[in-house]
PDB file of N, CA and C in Angstrom:
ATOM      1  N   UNK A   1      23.192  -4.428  16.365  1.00  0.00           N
ATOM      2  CA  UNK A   1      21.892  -4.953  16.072  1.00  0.00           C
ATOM      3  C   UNK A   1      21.158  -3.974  15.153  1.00  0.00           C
ATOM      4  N   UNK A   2      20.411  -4.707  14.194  1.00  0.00           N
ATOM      5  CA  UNK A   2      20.158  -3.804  13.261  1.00  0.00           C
ATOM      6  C   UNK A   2      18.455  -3.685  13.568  1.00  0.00           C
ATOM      7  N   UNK A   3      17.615  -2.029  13.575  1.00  0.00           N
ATOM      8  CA  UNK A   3      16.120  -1.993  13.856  1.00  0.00           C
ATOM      9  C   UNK A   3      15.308  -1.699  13.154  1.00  0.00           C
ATOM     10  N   UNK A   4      14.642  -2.065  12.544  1.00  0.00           N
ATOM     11  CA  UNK A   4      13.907  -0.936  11.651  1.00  0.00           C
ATOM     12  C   UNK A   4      12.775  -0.613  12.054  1.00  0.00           C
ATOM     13  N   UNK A   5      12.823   1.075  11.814  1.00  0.00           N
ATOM     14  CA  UNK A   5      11.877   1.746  12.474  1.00  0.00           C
ATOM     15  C   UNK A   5      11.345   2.996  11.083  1.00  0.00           C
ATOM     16  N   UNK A   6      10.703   3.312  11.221  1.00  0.00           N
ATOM     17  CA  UNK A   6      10.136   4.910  10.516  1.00  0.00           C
ATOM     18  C   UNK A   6      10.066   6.005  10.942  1.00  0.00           C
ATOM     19  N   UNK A   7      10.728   6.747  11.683  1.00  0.00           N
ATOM     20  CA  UNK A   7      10.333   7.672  12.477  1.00  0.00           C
ATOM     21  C   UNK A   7      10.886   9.288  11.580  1.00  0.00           C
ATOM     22  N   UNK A   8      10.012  10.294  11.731  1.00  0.00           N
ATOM     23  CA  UNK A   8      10.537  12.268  11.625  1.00  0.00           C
ATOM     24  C   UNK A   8      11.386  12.055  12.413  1.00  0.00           C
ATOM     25  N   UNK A   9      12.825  12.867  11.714  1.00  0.00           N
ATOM     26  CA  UNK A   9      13.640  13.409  12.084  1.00  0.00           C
ATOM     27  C   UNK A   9      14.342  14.525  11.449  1.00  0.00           C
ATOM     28  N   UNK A  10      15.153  15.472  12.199  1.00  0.00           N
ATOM     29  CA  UNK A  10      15.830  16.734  11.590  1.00  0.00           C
ATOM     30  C   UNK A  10      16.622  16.106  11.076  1.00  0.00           C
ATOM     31  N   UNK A  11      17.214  16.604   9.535  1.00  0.00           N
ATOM     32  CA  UNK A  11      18.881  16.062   9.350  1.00  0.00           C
ATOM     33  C   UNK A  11      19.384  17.835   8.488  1.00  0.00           C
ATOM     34  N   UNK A  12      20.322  17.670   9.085  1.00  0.00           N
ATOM     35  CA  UNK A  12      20.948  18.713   8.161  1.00  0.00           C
ATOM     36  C   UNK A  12      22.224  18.820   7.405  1.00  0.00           C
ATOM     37  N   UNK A  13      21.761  19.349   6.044  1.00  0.00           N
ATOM     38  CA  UNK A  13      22.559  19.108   5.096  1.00  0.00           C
ATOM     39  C   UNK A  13      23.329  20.664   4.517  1.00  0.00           C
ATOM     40  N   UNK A  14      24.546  19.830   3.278  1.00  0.00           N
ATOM     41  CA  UNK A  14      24.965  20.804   3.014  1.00  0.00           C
ATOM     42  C   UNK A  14      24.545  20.437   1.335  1.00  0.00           C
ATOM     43  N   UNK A  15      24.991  21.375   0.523  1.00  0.00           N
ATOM     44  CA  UNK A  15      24.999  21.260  -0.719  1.00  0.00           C
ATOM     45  C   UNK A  15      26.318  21.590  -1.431  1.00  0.00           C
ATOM     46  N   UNK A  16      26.989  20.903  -2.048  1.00  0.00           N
ATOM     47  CA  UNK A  16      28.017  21.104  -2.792  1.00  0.00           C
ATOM     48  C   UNK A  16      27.822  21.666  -4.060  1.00  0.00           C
ATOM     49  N   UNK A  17      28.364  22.597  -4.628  1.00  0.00           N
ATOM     50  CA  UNK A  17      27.945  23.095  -6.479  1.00  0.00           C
ATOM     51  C   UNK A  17      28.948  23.050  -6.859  1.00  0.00           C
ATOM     52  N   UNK A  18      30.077  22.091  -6.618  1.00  0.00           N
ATOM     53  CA  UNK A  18      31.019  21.780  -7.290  1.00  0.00           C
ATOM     54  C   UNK A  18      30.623  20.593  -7.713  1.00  0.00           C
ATOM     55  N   UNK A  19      30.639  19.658  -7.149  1.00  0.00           N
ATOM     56  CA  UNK A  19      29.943  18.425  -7.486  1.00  0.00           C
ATOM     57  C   UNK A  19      28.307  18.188  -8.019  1.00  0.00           C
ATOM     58  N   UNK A  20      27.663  19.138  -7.556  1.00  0.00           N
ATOM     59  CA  UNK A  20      25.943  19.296  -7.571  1.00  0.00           C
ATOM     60  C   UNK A  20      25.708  17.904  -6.610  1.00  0.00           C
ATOM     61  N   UNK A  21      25.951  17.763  -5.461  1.00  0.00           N
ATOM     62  CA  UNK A  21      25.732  16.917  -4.325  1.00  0.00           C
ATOM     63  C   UNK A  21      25.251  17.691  -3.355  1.00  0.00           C
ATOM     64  N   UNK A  22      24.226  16.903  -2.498  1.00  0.00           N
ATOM     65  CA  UNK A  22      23.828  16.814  -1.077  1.00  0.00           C
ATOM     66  C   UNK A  22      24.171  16.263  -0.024  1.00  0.00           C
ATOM     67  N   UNK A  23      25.125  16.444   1.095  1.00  0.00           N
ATOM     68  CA  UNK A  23      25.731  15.649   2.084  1.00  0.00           C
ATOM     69  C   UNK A  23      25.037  15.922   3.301  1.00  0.00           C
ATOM     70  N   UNK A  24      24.411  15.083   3.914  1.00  0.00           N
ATOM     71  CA  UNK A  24      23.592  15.015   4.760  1.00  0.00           C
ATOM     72  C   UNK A  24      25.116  15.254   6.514  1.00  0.00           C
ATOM     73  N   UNK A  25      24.788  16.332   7.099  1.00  0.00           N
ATOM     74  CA  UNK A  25      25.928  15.977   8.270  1.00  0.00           C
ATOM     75  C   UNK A  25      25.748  16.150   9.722  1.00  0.00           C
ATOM     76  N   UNK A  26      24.415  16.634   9.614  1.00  0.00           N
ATOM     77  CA  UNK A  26      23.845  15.604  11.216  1.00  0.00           C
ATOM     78  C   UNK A  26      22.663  15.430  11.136  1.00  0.00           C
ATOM     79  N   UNK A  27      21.987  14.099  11.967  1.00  0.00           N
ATOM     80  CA  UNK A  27      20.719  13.654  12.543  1.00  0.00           C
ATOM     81  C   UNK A  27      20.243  13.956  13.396  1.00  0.00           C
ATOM     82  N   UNK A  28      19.456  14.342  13.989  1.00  0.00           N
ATOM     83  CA  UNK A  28      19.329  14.849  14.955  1.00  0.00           C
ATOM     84  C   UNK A  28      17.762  13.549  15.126  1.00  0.00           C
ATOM     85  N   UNK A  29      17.648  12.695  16.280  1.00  0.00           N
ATOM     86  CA  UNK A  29      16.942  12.126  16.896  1.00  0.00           C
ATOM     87  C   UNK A  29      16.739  11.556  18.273  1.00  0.00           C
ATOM     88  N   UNK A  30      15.689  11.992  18.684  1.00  0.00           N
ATOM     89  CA  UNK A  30      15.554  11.366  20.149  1.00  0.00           C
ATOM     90  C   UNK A  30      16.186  12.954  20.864  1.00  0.00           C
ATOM     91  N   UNK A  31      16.302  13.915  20.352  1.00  0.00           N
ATOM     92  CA  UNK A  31      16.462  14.850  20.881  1.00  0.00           C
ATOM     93  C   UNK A  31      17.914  15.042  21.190  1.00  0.00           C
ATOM     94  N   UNK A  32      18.668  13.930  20.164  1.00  0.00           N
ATOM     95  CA  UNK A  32      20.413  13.783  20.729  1.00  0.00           C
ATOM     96  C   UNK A  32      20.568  14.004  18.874  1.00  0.00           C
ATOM     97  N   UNK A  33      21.935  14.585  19.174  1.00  0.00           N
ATOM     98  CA  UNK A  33      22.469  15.161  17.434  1.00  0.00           C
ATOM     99  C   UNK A  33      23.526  14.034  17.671  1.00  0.00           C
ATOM    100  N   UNK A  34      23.706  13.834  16.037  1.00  0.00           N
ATOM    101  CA  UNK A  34      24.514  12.834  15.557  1.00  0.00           C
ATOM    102  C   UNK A  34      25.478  12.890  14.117  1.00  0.00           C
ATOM    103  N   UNK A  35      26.382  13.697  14.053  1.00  0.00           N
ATOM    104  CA  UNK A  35      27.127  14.228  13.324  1.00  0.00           C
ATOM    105  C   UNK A  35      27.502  12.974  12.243  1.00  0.00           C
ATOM    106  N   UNK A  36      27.238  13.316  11.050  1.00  0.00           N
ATOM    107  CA  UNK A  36      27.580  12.384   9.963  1.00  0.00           C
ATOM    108  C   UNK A  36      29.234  12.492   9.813  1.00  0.00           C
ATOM    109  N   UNK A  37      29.932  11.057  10.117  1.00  0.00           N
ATOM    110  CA  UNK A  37      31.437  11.094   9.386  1.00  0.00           C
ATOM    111  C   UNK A  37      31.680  10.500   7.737  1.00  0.00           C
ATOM    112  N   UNK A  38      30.557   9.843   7.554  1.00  0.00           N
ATOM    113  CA  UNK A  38      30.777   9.304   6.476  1.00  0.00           C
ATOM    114  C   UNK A  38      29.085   9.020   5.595  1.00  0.00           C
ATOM    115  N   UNK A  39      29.134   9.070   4.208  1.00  0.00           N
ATOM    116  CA  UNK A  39      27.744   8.952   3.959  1.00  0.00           C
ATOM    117  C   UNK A  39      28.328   7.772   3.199  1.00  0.00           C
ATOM    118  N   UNK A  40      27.879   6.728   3.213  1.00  0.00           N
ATOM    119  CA  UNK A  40      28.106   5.314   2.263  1.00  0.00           C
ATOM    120  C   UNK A  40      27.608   4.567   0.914  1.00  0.00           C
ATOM    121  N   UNK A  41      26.529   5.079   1.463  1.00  0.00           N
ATOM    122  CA  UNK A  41      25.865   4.836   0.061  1.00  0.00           C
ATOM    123  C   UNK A  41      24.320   5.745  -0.001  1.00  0.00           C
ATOM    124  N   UNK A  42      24.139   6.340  -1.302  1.00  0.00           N
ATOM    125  CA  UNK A  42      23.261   6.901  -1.568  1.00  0.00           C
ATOM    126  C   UNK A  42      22.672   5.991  -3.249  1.00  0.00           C
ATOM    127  N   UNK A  43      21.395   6.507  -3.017  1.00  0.00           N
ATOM    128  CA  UNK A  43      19.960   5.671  -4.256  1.00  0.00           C
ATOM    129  C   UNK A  43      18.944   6.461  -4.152  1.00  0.00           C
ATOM    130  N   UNK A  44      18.344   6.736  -5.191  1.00  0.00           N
ATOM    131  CA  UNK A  44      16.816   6.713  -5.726  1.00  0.00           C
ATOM    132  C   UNK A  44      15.892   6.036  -5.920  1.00  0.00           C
ATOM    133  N   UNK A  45      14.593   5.842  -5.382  1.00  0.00           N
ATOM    134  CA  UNK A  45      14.016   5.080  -6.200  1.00  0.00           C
ATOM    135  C   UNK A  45      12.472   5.819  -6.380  1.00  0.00           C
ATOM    136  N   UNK A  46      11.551   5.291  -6.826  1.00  0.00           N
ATOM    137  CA  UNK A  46       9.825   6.271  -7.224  1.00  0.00           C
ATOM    138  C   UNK A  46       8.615   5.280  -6.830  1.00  0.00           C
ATOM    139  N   UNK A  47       7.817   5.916  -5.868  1.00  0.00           N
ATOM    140  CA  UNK A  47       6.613   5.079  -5.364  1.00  0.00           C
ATOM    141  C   UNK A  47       5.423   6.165  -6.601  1.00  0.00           C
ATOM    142  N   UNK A  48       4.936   5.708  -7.413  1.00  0.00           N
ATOM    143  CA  UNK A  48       3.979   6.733  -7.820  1.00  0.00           C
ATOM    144  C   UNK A  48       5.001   7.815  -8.693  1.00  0.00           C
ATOM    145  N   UNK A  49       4.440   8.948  -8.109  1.00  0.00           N
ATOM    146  CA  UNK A  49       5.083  10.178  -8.710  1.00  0.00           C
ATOM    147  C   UNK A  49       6.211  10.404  -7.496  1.00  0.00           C
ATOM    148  N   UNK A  50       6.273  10.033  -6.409  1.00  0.00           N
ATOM    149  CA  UNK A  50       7.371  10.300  -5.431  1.00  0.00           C
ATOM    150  C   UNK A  50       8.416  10.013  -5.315  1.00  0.00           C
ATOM    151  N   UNK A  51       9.355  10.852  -5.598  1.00  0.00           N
ATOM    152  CA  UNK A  51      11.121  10.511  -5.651  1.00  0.00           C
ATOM    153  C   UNK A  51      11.474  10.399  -4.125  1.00  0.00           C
ATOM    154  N   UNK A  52      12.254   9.418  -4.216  1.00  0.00           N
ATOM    155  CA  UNK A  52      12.959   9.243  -2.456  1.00  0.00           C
ATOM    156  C   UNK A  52      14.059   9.117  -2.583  1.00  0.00           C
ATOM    157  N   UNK A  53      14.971   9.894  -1.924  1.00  0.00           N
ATOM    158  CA  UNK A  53      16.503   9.866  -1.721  1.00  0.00           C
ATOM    159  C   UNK A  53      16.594   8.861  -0.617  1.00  0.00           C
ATOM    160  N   UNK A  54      17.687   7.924  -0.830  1.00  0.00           N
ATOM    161  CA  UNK A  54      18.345   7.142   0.602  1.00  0.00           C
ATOM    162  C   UNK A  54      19.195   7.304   0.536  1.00  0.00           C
ATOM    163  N   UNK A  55      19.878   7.724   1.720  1.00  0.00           N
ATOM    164  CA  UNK A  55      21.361   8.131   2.087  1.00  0.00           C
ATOM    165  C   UNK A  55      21.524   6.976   3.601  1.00  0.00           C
ATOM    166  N   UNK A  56      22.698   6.035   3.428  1.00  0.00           N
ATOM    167  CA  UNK A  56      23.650   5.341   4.044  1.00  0.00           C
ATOM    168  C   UNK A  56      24.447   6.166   4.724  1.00  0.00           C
ATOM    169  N   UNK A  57      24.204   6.500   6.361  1.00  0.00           N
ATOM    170  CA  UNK A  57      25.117   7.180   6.731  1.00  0.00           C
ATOM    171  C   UNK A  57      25.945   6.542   7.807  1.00  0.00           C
ATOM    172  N   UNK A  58      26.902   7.053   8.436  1.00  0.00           N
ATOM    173  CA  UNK A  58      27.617   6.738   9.771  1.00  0.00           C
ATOM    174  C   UNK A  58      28.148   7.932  10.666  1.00  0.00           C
ATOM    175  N   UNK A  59      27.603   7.792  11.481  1.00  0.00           N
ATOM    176  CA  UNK A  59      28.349   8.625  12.759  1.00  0.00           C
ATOM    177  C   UNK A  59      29.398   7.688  13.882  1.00  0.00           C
ATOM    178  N   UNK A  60      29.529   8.389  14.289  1.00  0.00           N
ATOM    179  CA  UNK A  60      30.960   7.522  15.217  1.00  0.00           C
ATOM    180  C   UNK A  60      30.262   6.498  15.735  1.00  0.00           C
ATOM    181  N   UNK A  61      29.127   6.425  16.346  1.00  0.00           N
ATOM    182  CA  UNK A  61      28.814   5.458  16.989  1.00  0.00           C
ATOM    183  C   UNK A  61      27.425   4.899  16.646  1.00  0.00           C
ATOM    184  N   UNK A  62      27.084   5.018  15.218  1.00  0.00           N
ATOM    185  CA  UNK A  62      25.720   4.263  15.155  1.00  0.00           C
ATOM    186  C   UNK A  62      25.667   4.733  13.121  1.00  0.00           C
ATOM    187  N   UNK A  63      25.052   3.440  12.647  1.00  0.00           N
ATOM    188  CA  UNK A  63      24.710   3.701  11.594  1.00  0.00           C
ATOM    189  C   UNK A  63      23.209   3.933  11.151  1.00  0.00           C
ATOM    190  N   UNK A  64      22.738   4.740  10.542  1.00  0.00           N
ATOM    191  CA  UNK A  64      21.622   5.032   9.855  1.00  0.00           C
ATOM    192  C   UNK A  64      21.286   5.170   8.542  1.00  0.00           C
ATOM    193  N   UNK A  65      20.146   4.577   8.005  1.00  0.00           N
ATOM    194  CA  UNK A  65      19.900   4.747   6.981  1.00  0.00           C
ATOM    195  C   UNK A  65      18.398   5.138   6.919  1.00  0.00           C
ATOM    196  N   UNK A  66      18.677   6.847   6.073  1.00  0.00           N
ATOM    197  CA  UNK A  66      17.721   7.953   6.216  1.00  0.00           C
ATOM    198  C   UNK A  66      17.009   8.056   4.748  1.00  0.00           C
ATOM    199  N   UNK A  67      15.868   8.424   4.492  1.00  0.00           N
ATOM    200  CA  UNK A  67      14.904   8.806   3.473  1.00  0.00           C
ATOM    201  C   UNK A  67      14.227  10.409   3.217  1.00  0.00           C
ATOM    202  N   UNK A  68      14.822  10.592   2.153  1.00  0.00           N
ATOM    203  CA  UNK A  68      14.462  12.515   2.106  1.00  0.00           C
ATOM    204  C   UNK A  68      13.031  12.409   0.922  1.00  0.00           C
ATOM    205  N   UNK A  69      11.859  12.230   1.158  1.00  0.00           N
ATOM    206  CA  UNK A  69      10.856  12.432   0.641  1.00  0.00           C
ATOM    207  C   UNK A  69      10.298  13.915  -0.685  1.00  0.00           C
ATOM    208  N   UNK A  70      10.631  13.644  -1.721  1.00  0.00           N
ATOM    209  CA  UNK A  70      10.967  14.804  -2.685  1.00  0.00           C
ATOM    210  C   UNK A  70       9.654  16.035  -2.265  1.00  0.00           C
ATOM    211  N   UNK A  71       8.703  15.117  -2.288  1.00  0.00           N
ATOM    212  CA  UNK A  71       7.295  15.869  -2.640  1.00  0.00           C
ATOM    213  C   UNK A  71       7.188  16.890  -1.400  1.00  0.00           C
ATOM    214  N   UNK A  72       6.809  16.432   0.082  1.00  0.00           N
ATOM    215  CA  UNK A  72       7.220  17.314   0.807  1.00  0.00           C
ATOM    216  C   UNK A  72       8.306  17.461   1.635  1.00  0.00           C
ATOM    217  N   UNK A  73       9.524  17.291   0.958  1.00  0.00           N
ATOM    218  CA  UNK A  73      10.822  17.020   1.972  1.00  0.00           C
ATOM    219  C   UNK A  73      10.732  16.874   3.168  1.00  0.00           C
ATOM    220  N   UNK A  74      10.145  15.794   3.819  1.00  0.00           N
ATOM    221  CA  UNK A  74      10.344  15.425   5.236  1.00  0.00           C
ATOM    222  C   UNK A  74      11.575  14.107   5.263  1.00  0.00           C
ATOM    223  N   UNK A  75      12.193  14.429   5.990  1.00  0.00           N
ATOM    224  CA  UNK A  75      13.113  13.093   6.424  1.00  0.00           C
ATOM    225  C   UNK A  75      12.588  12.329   7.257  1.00  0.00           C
ATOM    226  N   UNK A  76      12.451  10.607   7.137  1.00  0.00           N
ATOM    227  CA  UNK A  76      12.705  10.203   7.926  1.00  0.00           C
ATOM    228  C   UNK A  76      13.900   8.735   8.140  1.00  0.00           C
ATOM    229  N   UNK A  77      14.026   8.372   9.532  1.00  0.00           N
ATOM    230  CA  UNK A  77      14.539   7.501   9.726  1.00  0.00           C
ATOM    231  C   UNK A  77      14.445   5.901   9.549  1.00  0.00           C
ATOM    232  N   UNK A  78      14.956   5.329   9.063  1.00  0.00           N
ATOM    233  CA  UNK A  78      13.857   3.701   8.625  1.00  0.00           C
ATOM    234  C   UNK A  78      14.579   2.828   9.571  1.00  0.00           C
ATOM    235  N   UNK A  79      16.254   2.731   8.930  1.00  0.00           N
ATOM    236  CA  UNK A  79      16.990   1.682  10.296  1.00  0.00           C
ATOM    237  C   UNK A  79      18.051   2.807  10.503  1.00  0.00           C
ATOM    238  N   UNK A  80      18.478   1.351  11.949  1.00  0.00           N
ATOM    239  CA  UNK A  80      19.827   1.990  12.562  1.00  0.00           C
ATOM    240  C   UNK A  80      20.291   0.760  12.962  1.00  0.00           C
ATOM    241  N   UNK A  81      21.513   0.662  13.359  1.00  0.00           N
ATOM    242  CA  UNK A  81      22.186  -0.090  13.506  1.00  0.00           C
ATOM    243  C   UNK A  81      23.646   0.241  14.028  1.00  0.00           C
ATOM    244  N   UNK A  82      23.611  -0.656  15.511  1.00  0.00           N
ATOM    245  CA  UNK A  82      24.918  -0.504  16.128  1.00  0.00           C
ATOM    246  C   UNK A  82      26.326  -0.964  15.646  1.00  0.00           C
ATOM    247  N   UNK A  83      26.074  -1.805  14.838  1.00  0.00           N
ATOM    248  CA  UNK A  83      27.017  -2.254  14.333  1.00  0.00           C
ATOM    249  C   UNK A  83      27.321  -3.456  15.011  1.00  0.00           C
ATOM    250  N   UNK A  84      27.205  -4.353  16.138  1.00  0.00           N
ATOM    251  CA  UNK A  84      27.083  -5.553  16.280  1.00  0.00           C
ATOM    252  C   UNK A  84      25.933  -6.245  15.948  1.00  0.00           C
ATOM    253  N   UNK A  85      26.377  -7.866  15.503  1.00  0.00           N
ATOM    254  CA  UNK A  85      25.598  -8.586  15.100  1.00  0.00           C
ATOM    255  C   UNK A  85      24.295  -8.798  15.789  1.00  0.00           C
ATOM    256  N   UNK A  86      23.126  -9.793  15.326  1.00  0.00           N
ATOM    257  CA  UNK A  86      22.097  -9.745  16.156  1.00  0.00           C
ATOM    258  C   UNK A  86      22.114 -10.585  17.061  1.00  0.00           C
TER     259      UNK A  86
END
């Protein structure tokens, strides 16, 4: 079931300088960590002057799709989704 929500959350990333990439590889929400296995799809887009990263991620047991806010890098969470239908 898929939710959408907005909520602060930790995510922590790595940076590649081989590629010049950012791989996001855990979430941390609700006070439970959630190790990224796969990032799926990543985009840009601009509200104003504000760049927003979206990163498509998956952990073993739940998908998320997270927002890294340029101006003051806060992450947050928008959906998640178990992966069964609604």
């Amino acid at each position: 079931m898929l939710q959408k929500i907005s909520v602060p959350v930790l995510v922590t990333c790595t940076f590649d300088p081989k590629v010049r990439k950012v791989y996001p590889e855990v979430v941390v929400w609700e006070g439970r960590s959630y190790p990224i296995t796969k990032v799926g799809f990543h985009h840009m887009y601009r509200t104003g002057r504000t760049l927003f990263h979206v990163f498509s991620v998956e952990s073993p047991s739940l998908f998320f799709r997270l927002v890294l806010n340029t101006d003051n890098l806060h992450w947050s969470l928008e959906e998640i989704s178990d992966g069964e239908s609604d």
